[in-house]
N, C-alpha and C. Protein backbone atom coordinates (compact mmCIF):
# COMPACT_ATOMS: atom_id res chain seq x y z
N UNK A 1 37.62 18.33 44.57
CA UNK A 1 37.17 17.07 45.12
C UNK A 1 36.67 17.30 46.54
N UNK A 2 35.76 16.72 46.78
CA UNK A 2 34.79 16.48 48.27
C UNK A 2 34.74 14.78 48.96
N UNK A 3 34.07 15.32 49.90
CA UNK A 3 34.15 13.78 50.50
C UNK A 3 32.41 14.17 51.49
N UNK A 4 32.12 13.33 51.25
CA UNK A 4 30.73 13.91 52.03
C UNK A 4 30.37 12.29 53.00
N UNK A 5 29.79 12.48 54.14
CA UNK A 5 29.95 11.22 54.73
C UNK A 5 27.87 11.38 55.45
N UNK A 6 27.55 10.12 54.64
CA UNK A 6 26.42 10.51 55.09
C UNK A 6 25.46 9.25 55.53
N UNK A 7 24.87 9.29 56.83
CA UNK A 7 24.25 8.85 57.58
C UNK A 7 23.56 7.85 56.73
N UNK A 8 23.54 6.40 57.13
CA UNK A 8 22.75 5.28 56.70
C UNK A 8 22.75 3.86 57.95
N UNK A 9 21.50 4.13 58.92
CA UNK A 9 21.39 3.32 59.99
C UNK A 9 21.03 2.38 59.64
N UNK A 10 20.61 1.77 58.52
CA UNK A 10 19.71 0.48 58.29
C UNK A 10 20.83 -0.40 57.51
N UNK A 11 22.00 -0.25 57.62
CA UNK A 11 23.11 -0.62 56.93
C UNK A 11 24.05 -1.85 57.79
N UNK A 12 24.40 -3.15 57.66
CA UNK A 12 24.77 -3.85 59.14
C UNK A 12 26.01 -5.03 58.34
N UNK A 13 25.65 -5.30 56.70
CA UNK A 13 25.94 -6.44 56.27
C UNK A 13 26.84 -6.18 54.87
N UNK A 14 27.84 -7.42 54.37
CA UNK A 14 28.39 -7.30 53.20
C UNK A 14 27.39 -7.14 51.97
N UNK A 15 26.10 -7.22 52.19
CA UNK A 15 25.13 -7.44 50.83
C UNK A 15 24.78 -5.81 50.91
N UNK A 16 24.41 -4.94 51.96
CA UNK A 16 24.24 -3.74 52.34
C UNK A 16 25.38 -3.44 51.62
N UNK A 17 26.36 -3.29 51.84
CA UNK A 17 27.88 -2.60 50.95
C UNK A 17 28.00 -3.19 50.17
N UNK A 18 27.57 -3.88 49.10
CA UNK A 18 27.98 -4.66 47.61
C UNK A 18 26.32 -3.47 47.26
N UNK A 19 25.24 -3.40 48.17
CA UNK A 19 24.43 -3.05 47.30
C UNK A 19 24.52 -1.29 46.98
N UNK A 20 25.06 -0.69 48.04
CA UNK A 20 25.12 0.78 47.81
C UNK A 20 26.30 1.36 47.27
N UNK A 21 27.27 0.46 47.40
CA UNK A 21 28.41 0.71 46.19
C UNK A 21 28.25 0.39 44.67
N UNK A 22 27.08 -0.34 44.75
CA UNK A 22 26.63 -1.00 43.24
C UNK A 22 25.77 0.13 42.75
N UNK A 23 25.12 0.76 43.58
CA UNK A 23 24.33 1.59 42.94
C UNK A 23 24.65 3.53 42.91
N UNK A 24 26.03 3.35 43.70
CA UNK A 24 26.53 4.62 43.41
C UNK A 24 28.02 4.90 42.59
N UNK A 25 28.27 3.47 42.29
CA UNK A 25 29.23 3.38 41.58
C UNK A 25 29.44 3.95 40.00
N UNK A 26 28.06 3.77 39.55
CA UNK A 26 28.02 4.27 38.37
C UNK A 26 27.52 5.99 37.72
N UNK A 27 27.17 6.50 38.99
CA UNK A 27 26.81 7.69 39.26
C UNK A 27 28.19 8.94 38.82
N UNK A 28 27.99 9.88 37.87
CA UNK A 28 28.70 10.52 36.76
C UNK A 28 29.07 11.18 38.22
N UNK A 29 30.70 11.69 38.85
CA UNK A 29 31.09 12.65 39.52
C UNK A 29 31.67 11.48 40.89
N UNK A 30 30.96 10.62 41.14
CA UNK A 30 31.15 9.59 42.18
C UNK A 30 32.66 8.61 42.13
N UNK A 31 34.10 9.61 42.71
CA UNK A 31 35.07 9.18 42.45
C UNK A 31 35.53 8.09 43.81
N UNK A 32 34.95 7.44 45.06
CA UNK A 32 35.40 6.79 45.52
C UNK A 32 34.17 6.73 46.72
N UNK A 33 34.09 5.22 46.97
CA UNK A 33 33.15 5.03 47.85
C UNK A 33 33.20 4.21 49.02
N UNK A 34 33.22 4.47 50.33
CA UNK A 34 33.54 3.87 51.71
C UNK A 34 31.96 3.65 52.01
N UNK A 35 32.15 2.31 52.58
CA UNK A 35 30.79 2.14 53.23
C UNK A 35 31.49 1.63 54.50
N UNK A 36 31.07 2.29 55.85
CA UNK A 36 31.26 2.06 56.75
C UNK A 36 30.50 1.30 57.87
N UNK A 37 30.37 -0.10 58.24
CA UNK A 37 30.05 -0.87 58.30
C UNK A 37 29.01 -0.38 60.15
N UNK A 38 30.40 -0.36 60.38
CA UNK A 38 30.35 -0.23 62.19
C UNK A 38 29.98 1.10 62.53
N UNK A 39 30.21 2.15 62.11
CA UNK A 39 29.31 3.41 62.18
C UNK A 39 28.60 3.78 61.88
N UNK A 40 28.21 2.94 60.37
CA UNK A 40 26.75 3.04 59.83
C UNK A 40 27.05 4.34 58.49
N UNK A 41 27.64 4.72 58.56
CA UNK A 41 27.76 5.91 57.44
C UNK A 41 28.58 5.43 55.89
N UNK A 42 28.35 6.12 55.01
CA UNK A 42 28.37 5.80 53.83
C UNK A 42 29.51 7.22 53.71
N UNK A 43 30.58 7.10 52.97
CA UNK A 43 31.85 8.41 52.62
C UNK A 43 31.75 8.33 51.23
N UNK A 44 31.24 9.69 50.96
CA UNK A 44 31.18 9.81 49.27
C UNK A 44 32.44 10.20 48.70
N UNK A 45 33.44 9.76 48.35
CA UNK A 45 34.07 11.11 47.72
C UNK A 45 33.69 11.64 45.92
N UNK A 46 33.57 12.66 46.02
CA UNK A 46 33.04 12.76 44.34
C UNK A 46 33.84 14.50 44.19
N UNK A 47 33.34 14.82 42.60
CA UNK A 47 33.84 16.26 42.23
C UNK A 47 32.73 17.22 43.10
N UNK A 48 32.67 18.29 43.06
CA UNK A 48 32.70 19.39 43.84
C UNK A 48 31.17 20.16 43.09
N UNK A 49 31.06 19.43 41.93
CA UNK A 49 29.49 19.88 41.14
C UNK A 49 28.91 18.66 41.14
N UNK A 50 28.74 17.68 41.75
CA UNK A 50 27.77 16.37 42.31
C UNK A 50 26.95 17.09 42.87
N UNK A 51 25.26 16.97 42.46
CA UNK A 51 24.12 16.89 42.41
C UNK A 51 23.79 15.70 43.97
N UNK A 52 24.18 16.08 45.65
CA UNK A 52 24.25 15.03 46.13
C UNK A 52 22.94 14.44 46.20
N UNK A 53 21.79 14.79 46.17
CA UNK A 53 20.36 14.14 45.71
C UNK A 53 20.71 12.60 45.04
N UNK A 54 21.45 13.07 44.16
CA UNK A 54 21.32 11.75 43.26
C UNK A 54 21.91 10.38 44.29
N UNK A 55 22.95 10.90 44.84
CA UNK A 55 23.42 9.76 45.70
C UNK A 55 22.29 9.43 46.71
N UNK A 56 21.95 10.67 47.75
CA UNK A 56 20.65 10.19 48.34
C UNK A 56 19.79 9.17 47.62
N UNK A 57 19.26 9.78 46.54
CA UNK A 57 18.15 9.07 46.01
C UNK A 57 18.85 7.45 45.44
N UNK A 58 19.67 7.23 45.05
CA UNK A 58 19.96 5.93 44.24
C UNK A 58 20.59 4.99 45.80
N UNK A 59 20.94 5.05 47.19
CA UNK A 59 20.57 4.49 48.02
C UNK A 59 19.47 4.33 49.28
N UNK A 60 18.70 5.45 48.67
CA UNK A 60 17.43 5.01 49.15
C UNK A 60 16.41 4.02 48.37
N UNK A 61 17.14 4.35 46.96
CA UNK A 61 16.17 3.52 45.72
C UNK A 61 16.58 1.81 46.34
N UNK A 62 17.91 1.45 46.79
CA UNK A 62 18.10 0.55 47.55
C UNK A 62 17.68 0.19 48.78
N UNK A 63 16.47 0.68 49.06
CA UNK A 63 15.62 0.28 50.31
C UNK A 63 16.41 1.13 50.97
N UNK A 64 16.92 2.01 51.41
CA UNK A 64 17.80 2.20 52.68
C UNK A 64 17.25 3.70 52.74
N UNK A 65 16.83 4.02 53.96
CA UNK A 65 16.78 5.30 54.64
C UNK A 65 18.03 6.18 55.00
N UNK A 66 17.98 7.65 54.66
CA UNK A 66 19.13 8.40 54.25
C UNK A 66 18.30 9.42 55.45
N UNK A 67 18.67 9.34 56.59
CA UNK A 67 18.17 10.51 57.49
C UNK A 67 18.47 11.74 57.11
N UNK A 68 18.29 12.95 57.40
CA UNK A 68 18.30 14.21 57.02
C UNK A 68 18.71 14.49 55.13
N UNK A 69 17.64 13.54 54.62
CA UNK A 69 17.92 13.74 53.15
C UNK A 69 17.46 15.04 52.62
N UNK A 70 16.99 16.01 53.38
CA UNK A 70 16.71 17.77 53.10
C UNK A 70 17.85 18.18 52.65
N UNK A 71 19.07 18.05 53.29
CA UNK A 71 20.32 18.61 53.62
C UNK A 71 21.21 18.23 52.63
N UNK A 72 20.90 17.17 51.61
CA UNK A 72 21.41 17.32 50.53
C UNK A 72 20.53 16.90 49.30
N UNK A 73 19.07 16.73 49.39
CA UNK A 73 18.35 16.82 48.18
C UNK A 73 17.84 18.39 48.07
N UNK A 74 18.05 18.98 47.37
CA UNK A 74 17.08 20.78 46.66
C UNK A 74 16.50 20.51 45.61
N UNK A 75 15.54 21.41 45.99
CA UNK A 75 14.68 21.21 44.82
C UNK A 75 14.77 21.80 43.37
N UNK A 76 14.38 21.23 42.27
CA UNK A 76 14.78 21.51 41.00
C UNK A 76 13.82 22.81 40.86
């Protein structure tokens, strides 16, 4: 198990955290999810073979900018 904590500045409101827990909730490996309101960061915890792209990508698919998304999207 991991915990990965990753940068999301455009994040301020309860609809922001109902929406990026909604959309990483269902994500295969994604065992617990902190959205941190006041620091702005999102705490993944998931298994240790999570693909973290996918999380990038399914809260950016939520409008939201994921700064240094290099650093955990690779390419296929």
């Amino acid at each position: 198990m991991a915990t990965t904590t990753l940068s999301v500045p455009e994040i301020h409101c309860d609809h922001c955290r109902a929406a990026i827990e909604g959309a990483l909730s269902p994500i295969d490996g994604v065992e617990g999810i902190d959205v941190d309101l006041e620091n702005r960061v999102v705490h993944v915890e998931h298994d240790d073979e999570l693909q973290l792209g996918s999380v990038v990508e399914a809260i950016e698919d939520q409008g939201y900018d994921v700064p240094n998304r290099d650093a955990y999207v690779r390419a296929s």
